[in-house]
N, C-alpha and C. Protein backbone atom coordinates (compact mmCIF):
# COMPACT_ATOMS: atom_id res chain seq x y z
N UNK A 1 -72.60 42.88 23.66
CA UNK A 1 -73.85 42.91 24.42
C UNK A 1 -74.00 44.26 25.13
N UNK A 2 -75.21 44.67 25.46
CA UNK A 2 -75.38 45.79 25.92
C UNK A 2 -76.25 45.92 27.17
N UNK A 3 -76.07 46.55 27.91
CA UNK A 3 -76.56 46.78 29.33
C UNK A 3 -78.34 46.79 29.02
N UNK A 4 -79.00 46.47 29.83
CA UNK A 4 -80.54 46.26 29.81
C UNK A 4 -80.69 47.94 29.87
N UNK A 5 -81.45 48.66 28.96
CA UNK A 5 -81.77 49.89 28.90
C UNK A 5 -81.14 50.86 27.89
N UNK A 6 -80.08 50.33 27.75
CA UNK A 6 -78.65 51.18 27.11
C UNK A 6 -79.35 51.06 25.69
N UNK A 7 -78.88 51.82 24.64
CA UNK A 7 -79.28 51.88 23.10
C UNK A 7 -77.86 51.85 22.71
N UNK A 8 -78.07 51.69 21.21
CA UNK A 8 -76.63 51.61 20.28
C UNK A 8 -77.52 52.71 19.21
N UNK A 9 -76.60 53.54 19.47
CA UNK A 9 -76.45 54.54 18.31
C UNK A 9 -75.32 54.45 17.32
N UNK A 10 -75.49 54.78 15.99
CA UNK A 10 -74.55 55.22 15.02
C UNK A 10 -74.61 56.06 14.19
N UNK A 11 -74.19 56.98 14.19
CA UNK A 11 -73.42 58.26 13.39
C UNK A 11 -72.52 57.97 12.41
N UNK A 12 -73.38 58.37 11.22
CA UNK A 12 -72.25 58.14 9.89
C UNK A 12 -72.68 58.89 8.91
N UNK A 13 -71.49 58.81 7.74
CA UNK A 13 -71.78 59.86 6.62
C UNK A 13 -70.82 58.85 5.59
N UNK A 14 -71.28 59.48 3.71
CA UNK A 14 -70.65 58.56 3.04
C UNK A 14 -70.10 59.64 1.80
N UNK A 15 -68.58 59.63 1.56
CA UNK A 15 -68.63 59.88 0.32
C UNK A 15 -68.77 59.37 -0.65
N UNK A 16 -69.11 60.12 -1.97
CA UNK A 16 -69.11 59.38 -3.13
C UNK A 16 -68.05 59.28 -4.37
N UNK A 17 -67.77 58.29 -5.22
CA UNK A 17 -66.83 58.56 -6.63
C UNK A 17 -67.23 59.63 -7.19
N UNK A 18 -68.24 59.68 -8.33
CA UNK A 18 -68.57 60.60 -8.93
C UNK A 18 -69.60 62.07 -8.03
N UNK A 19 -70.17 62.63 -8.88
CA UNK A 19 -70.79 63.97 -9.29
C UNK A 19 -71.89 63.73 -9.59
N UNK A 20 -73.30 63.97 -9.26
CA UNK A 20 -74.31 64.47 -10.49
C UNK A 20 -74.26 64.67 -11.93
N UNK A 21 -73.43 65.76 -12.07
CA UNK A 21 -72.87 66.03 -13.30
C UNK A 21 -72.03 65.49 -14.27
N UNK A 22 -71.45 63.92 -13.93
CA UNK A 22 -70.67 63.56 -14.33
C UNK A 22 -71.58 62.43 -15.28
N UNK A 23 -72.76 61.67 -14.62
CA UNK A 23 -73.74 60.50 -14.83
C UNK A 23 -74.51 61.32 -15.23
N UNK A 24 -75.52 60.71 -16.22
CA UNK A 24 -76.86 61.08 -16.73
C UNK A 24 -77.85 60.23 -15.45
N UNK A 25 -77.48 59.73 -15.08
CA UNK A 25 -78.90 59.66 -13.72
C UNK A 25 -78.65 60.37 -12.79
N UNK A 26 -79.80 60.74 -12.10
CA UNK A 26 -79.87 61.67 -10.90
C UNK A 26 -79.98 61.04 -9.66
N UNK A 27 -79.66 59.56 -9.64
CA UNK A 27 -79.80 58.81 -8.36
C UNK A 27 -78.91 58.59 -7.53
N UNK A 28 -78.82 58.92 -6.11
CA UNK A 28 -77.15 58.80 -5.78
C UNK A 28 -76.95 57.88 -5.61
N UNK A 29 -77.90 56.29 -5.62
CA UNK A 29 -77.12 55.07 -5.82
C UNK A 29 -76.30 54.52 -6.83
N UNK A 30 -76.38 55.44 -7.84
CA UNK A 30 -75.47 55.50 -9.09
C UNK A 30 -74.53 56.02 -9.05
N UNK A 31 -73.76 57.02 -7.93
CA UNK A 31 -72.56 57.47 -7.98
C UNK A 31 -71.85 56.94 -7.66
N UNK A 32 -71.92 55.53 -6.40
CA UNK A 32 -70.97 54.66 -6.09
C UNK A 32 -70.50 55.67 -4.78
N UNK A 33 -69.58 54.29 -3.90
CA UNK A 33 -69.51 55.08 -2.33
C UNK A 33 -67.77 54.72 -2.67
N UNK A 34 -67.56 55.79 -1.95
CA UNK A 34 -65.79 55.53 -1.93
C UNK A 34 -65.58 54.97 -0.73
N UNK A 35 -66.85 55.60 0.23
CA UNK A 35 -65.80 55.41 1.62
C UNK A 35 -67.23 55.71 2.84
N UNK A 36 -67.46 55.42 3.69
CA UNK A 36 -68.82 55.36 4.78
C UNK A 36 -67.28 55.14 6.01
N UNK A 37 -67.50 56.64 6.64
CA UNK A 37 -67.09 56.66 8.24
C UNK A 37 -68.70 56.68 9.30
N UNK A 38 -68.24 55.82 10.22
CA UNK A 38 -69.87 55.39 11.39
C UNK A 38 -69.03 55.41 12.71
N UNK A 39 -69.74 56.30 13.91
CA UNK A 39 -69.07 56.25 14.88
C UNK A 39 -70.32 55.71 15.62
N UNK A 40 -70.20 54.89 16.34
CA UNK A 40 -70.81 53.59 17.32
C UNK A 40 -70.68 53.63 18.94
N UNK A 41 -71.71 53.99 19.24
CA UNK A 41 -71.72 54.40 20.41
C UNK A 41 -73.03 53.60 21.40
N UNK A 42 -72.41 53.18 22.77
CA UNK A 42 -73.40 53.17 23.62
C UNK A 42 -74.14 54.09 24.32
N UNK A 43 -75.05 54.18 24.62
CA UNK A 43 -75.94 55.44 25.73
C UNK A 43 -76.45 54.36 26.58
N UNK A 44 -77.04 55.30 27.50
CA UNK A 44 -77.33 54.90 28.86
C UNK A 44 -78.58 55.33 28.81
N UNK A 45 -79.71 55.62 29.59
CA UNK A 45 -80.92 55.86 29.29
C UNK A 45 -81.12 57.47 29.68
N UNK A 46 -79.70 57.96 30.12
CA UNK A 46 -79.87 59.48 30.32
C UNK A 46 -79.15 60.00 29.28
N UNK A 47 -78.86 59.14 28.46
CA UNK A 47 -78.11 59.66 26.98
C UNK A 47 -76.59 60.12 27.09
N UNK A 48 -75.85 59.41 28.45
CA UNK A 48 -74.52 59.23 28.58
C UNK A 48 -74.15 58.09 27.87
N UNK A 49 -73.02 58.73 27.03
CA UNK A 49 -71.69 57.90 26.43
C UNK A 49 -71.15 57.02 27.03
N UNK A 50 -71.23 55.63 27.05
CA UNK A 50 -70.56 54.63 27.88
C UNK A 50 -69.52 54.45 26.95
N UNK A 51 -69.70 54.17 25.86
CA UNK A 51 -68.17 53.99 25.60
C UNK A 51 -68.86 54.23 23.82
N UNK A 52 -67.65 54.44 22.80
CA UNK A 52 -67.69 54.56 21.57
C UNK A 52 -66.42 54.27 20.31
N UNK A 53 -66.79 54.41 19.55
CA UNK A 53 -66.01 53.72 18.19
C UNK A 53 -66.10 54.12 17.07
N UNK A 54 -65.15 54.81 16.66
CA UNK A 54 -65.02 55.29 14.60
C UNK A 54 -64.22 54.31 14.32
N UNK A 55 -65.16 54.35 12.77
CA UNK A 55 -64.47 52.95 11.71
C UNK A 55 -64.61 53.63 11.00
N UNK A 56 -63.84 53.36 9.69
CA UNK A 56 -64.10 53.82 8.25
C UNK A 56 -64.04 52.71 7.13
N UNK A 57 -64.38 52.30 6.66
CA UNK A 57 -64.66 51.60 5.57
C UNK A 57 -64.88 51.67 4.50
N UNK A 58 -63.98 50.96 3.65
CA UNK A 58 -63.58 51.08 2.34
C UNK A 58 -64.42 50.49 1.16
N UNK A 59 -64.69 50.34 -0.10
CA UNK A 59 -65.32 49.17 -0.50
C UNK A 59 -64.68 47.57 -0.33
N UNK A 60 -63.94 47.81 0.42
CA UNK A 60 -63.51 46.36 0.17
C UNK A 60 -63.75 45.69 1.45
N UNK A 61 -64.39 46.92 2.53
CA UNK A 61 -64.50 46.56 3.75
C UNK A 61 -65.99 46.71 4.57
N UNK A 62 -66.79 46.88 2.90
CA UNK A 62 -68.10 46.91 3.33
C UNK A 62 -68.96 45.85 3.94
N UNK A 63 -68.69 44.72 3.51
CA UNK A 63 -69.18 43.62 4.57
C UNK A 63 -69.70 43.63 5.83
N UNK A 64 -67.82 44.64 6.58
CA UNK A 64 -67.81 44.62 8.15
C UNK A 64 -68.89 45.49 8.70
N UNK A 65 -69.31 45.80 7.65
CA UNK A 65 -70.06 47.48 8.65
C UNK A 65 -71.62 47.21 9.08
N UNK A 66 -72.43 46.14 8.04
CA UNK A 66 -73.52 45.95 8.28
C UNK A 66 -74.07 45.78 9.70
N UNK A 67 -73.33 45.22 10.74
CA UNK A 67 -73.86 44.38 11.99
C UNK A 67 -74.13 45.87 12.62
N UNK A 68 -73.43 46.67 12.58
CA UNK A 68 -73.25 48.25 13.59
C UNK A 68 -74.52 48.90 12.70
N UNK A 69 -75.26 48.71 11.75
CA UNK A 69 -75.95 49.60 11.30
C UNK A 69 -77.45 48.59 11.71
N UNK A 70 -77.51 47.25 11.49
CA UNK A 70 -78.63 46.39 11.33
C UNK A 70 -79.00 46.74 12.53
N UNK A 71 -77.69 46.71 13.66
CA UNK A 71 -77.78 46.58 15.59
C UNK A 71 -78.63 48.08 15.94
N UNK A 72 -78.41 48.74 15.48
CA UNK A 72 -78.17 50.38 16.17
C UNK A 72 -80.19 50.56 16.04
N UNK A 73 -80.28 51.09 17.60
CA UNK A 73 -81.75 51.59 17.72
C UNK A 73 -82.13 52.85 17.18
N UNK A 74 -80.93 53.15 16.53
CA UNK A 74 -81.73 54.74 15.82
C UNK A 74 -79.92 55.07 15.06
N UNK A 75 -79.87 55.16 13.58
CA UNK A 75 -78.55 55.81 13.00
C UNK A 75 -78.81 57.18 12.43
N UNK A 76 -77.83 57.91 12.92
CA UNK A 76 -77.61 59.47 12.64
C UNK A 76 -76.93 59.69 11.62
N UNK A 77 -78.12 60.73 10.57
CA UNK A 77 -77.02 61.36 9.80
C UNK A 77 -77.40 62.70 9.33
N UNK A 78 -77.17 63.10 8.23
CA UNK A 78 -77.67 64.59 7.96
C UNK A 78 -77.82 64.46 6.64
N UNK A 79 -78.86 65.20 6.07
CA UNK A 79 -79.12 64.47 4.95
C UNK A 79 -79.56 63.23 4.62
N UNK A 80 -79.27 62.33 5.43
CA UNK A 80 -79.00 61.06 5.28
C UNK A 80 -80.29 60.12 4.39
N UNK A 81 -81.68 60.67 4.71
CA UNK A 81 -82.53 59.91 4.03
C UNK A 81 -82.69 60.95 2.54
N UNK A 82 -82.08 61.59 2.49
CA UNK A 82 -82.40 61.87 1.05
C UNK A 82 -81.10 61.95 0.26
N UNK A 83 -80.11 61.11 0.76
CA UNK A 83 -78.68 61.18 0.07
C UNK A 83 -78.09 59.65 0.79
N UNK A 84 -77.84 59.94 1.34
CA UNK A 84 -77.11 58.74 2.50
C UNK A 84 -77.43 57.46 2.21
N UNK A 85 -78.70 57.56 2.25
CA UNK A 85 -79.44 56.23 2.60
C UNK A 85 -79.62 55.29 1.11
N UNK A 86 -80.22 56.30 0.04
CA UNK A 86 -80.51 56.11 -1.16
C UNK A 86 -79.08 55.65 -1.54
N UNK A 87 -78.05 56.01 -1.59
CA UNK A 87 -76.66 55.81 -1.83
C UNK A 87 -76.53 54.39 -1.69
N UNK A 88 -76.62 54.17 -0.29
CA UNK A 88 -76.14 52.73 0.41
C UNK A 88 -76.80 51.45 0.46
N UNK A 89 -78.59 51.93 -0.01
CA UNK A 89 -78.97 51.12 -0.70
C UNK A 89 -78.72 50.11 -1.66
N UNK A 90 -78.15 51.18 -2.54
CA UNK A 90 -77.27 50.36 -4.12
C UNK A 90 -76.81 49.50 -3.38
N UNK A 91 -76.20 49.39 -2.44
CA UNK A 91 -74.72 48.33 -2.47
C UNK A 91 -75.31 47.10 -1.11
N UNK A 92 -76.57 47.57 -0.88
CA UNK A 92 -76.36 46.68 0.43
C UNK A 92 -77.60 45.75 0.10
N UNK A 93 -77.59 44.12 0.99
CA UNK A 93 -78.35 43.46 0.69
C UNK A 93 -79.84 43.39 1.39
N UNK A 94 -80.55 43.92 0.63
CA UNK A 94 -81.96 44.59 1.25
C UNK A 94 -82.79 46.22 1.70
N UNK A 95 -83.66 46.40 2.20
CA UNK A 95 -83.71 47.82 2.23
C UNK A 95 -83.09 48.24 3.36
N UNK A 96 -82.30 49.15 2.79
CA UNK A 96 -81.19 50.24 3.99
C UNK A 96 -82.27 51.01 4.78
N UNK A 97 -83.50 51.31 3.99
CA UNK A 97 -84.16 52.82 4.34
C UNK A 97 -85.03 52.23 5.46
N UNK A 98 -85.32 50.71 5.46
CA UNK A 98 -86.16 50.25 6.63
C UNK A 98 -85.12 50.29 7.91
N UNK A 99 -84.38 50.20 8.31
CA UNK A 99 -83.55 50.53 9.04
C UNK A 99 -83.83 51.77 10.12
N UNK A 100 -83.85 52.14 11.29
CA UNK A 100 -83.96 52.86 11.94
C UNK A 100 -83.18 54.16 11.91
N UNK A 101 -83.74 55.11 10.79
CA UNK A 101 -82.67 56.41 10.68
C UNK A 101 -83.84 57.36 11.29
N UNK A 102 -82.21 58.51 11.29
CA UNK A 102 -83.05 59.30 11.92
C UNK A 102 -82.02 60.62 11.31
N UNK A 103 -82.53 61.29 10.75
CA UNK A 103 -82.27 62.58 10.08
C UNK A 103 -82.40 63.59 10.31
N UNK A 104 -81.17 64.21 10.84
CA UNK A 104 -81.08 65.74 11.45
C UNK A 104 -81.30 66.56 10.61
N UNK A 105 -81.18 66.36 9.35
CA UNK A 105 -81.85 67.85 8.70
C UNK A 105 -83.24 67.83 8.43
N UNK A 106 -83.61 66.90 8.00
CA UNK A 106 -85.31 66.85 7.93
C UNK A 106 -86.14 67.00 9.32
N UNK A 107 -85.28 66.98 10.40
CA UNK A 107 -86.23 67.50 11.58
C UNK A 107 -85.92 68.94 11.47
N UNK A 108 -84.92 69.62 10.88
CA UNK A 108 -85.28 71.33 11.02
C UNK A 108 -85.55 71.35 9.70
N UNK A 109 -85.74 70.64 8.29
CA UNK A 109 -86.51 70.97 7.39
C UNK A 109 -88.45 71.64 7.56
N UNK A 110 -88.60 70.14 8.63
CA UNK A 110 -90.03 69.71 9.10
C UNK A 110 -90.43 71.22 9.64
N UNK A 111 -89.17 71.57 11.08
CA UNK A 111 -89.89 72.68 12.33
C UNK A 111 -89.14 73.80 11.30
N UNK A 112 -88.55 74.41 10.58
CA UNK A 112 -88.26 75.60 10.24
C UNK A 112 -88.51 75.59 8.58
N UNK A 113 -89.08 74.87 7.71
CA UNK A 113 -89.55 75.08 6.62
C UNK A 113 -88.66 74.61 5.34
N UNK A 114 -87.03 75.16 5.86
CA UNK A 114 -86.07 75.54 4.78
C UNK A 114 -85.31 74.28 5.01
N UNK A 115 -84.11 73.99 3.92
CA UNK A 115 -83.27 72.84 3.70
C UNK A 115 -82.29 73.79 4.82
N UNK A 116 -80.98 73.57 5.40
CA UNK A 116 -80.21 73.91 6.17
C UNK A 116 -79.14 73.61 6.37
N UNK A 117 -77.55 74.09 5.65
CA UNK A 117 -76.26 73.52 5.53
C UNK A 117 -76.04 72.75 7.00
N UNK A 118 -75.21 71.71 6.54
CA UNK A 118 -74.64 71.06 8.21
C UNK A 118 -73.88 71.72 8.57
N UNK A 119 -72.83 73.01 7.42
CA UNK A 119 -71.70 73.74 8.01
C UNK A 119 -72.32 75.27 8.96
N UNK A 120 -73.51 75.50 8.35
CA UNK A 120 -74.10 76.89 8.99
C UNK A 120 -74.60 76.18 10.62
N UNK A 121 -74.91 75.03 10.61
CA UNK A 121 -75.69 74.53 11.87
C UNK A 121 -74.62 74.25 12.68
N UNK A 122 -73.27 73.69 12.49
CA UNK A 122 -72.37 73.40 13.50
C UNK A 122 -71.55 74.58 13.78
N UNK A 123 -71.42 75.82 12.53
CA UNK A 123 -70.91 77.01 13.39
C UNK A 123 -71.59 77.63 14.38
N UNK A 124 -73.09 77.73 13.96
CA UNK A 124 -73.44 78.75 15.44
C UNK A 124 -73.89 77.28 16.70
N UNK A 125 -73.69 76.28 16.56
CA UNK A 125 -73.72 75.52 17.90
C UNK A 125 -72.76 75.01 18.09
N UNK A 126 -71.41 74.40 17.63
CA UNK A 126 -70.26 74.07 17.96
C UNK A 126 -68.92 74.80 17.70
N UNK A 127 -69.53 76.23 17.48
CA UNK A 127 -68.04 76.84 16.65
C UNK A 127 -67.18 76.16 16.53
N UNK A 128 -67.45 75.60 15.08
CA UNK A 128 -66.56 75.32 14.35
C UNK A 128 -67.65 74.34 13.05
N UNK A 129 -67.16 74.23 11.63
CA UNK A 129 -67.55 74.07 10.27
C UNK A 129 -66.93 73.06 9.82
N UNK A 130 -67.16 72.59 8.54
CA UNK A 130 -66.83 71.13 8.02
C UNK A 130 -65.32 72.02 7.29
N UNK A 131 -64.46 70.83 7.45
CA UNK A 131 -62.85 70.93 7.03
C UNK A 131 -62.46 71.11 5.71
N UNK A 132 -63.81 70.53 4.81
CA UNK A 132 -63.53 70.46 3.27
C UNK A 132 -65.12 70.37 2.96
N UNK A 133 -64.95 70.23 1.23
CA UNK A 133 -66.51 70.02 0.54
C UNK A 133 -66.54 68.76 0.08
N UNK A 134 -67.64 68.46 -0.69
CA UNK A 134 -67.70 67.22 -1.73
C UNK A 134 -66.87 67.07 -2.81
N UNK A 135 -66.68 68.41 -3.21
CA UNK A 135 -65.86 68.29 -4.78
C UNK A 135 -64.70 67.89 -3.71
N UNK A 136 -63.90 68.41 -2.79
CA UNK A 136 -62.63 67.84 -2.72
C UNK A 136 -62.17 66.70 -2.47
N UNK A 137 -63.30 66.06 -1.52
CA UNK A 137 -63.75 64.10 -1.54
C UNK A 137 -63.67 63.77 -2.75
N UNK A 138 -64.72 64.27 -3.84
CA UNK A 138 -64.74 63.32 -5.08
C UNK A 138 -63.07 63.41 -5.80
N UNK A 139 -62.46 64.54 -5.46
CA UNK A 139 -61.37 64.76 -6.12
C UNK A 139 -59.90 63.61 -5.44
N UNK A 140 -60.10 63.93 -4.14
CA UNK A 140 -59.30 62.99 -3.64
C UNK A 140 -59.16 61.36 -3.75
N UNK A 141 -60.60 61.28 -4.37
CA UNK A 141 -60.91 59.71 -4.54
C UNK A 141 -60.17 59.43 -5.98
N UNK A 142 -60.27 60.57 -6.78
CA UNK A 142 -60.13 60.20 -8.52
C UNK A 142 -58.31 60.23 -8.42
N UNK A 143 -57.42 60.82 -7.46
CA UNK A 143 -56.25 60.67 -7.49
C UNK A 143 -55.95 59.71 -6.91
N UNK A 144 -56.62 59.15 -5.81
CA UNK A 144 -56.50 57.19 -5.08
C UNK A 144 -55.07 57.34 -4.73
N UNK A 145 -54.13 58.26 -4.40
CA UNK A 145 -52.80 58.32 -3.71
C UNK A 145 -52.99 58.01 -2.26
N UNK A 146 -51.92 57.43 -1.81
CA UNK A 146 -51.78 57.23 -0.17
C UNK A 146 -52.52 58.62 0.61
N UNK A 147 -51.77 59.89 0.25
CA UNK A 147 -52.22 61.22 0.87
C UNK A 147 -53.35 61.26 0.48
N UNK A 148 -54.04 61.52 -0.60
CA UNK A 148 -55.48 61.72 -0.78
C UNK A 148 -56.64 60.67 -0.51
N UNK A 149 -56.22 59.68 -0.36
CA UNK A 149 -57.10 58.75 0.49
C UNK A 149 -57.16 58.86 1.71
N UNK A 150 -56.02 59.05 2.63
CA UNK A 150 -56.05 59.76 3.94
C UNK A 150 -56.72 60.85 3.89
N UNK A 151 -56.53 61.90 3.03
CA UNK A 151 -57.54 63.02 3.24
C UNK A 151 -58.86 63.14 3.11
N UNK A 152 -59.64 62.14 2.49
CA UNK A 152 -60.83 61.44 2.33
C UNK A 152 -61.29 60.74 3.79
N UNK A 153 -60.68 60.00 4.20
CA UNK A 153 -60.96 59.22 5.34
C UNK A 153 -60.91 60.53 6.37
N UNK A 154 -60.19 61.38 6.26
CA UNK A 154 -59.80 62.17 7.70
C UNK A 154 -61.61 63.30 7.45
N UNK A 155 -61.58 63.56 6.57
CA UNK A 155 -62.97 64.36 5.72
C UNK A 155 -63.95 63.79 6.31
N UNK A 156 -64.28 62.66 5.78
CA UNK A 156 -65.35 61.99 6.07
C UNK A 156 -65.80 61.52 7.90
N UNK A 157 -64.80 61.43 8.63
CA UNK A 157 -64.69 60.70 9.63
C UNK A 157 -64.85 62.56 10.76
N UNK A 158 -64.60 63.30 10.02
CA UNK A 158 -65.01 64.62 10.70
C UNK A 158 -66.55 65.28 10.50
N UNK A 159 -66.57 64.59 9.25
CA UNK A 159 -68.33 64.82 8.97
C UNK A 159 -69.16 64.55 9.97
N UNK A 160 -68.43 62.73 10.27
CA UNK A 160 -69.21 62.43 11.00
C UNK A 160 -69.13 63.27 12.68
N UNK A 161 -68.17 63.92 12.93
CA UNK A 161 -67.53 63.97 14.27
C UNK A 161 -68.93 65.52 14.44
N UNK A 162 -68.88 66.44 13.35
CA UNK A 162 -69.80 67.28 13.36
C UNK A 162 -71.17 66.72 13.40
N UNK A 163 -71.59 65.80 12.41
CA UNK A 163 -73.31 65.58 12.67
C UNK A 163 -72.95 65.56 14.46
N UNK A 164 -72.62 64.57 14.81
CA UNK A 164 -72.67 63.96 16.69
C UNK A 164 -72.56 65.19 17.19
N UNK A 165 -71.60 66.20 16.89
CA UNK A 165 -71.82 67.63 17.73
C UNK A 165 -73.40 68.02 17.82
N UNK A 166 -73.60 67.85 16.31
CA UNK A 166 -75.06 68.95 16.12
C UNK A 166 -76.11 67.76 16.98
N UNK A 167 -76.12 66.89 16.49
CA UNK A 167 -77.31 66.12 17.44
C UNK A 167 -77.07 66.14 19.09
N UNK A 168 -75.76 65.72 19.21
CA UNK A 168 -75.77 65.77 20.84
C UNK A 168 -75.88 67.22 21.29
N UNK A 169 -75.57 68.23 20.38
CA UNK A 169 -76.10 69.86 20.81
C UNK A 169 -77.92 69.90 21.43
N UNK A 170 -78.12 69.12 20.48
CA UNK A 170 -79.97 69.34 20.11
C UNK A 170 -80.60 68.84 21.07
N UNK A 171 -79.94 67.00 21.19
CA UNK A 171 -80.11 66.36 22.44
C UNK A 171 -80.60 66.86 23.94
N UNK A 172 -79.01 68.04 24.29
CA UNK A 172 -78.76 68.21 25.55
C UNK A 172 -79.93 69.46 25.51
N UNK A 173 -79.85 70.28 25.03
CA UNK A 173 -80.39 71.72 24.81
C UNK A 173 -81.76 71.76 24.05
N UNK A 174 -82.14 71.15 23.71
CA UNK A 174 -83.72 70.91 23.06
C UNK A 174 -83.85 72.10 21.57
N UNK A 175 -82.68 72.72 21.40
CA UNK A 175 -82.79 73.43 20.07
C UNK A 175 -81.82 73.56 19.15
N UNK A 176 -81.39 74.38 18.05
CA UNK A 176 -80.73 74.16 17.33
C UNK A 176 -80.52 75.58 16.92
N UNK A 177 -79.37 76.13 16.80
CA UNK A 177 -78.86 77.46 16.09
C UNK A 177 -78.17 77.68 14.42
N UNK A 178 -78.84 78.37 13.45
CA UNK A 178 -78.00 78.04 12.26
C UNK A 178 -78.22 80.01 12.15
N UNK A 179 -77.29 80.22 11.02
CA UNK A 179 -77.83 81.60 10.29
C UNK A 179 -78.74 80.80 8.48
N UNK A 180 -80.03 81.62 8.38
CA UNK A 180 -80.18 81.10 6.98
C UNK A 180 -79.89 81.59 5.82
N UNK A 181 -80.91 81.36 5.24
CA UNK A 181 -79.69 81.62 3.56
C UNK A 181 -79.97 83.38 3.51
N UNK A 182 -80.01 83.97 4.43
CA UNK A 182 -80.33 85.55 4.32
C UNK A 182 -79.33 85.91 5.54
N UNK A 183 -78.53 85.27 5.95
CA UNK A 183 -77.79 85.48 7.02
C UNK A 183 -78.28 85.95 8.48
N UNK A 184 -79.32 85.40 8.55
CA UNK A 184 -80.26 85.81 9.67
C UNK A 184 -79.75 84.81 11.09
N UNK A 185 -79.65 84.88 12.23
CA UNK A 185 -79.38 83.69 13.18
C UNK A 185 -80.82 83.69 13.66
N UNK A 186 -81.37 82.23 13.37
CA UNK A 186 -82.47 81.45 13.88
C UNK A 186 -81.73 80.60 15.19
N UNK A 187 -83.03 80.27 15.70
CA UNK A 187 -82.67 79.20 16.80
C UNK A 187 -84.48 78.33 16.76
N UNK A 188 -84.65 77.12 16.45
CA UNK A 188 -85.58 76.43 16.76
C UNK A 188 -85.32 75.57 17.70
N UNK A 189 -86.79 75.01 18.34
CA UNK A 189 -86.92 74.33 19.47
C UNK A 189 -86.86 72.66 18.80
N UNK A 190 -86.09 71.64 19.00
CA UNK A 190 -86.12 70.40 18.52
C UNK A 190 -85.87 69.59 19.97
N UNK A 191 -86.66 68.14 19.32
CA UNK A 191 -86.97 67.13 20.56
C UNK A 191 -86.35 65.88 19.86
N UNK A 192 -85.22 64.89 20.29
CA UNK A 192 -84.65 64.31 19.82
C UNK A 192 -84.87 63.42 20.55
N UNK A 193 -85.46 63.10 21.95
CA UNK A 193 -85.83 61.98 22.42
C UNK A 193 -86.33 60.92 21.83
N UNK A 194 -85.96 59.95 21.97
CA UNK A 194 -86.70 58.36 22.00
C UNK A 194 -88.27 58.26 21.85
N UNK A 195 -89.13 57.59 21.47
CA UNK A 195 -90.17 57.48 21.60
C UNK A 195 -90.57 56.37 22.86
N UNK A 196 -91.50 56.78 23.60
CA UNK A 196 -91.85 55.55 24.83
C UNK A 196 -92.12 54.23 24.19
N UNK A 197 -92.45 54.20 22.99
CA UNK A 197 -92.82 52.82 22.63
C UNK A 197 -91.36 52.20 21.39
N UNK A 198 -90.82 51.59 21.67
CA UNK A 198 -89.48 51.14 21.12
C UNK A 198 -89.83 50.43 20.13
N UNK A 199 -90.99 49.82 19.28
CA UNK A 199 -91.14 49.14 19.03
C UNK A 199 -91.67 50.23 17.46
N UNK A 200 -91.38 51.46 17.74
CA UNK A 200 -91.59 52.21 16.50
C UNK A 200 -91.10 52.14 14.92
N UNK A 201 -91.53 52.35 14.29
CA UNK A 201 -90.73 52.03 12.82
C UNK A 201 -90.37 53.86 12.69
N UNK A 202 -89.36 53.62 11.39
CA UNK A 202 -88.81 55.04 11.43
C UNK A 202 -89.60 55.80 11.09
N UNK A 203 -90.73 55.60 9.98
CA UNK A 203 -91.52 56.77 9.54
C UNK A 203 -92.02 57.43 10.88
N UNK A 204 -93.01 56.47 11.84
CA UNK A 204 -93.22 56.95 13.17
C UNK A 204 -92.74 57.86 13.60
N UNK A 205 -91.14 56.89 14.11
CA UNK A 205 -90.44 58.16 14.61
C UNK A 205 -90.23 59.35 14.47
N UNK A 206 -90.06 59.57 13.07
CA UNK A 206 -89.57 60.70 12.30
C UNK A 206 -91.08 61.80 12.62
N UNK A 207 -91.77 61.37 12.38
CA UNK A 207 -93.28 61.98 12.29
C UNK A 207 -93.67 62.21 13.78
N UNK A 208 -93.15 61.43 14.75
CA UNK A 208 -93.98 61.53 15.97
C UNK A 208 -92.54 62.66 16.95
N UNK A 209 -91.49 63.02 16.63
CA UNK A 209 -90.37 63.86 17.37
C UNK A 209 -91.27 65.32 17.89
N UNK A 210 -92.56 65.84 16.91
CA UNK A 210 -93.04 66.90 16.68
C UNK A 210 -94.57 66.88 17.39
């Protein structure tokens, strides 16, 4: 239960088995999920951390995860509605995408034009970059050893630890710092607040931040 005012947020990211290149479809609900890390958090209405929680989940432990994603007044990811979401669809019972997301790259797609690595956006606001890539997830999954499944889980569960940097960066500070694909350092102005009316659906949201 949660305090009268408080929100449930969740922050997550998913790897996948395969590649693009590996399948003749281009859908990422066809690549299959190895593994979805979600960190679960309360806020307060000044957007203090009351308390929080990383899980990682396996396919065999996908069941558990639904209640933290169905519950949550807004889930964070990057990419997430044009990878994430489509992904987790496949596997889950009903539409994932009606769900309350909220997508940190498509709000600096929207205010700065261009697509935007999550690793260029968390170096110039959190110095510091993602630990590994995708190929080395997909690779660690196809060896399924004790160590490389740990290194998958530890991957993924830092993904997530970076999106929460970059949003709670954006949050506190109302903007966002990346260099772009010309090595230029931008800084845009972003508004990550809540909408006054709670009762918003995500397209809303997504559309009304601006």
């Amino acid at each position: 239960m949660t305090t009268q005012g408080n929100r449930i947020e969740v922050i997550f990211d998913i790897e996948t088995k395969r590649f693009f290149d590996e399948i003749k479809a281009r859908k990422p609900e066809d690549l299959g999920i190895s593994i979805v890390s979600a960190y679960r958090r309360e806020i307060d209405s000044d957007f203090k951390e009351i308390k929080g929680e990383m899980k990682s989940f396996w396919e065999s432990d996908f069941n558990l995860m639904w209640g933290w994603f169905e519950e949550a007044d807004r889930i964070i990811g990057y990419n997430s509605l044009g990878f994430d979401v489509p992904a987790v669809n496949g596997i889950y019972q009903g539409d994932f995408s009606k769900l309350k997301h909220f997508d940190v790259m498509k709000i600096i797609k929207d205010v700065f034009g261009h697509r935007v690595k999550l690793d260029s956006v968390a170096k110039e606001c959190l110095g510091q970059g993602k630990i590994a890539g995708g190929a080395e997830a997909v690779s660690w999954w196809a060896k399924g050893d004790p160590e490389s499944l740990a290194n998958l889980k530890k991957y993924c569960e830092m993904d997530v630890e970076v999106t929460k940097g970059v949003y709670d960066y954006g949050l506190k500070n109302k903007k966002l710092r990346f260099k772009d694909h010309w090595n230029e350092l931008r800084e845009i102005e972003v508004d990550f607040s809540y909408p006054k009316d709670e009762g918003t659906n995500d397209s809303k949201l997504q559309m009304g931040l601006f």
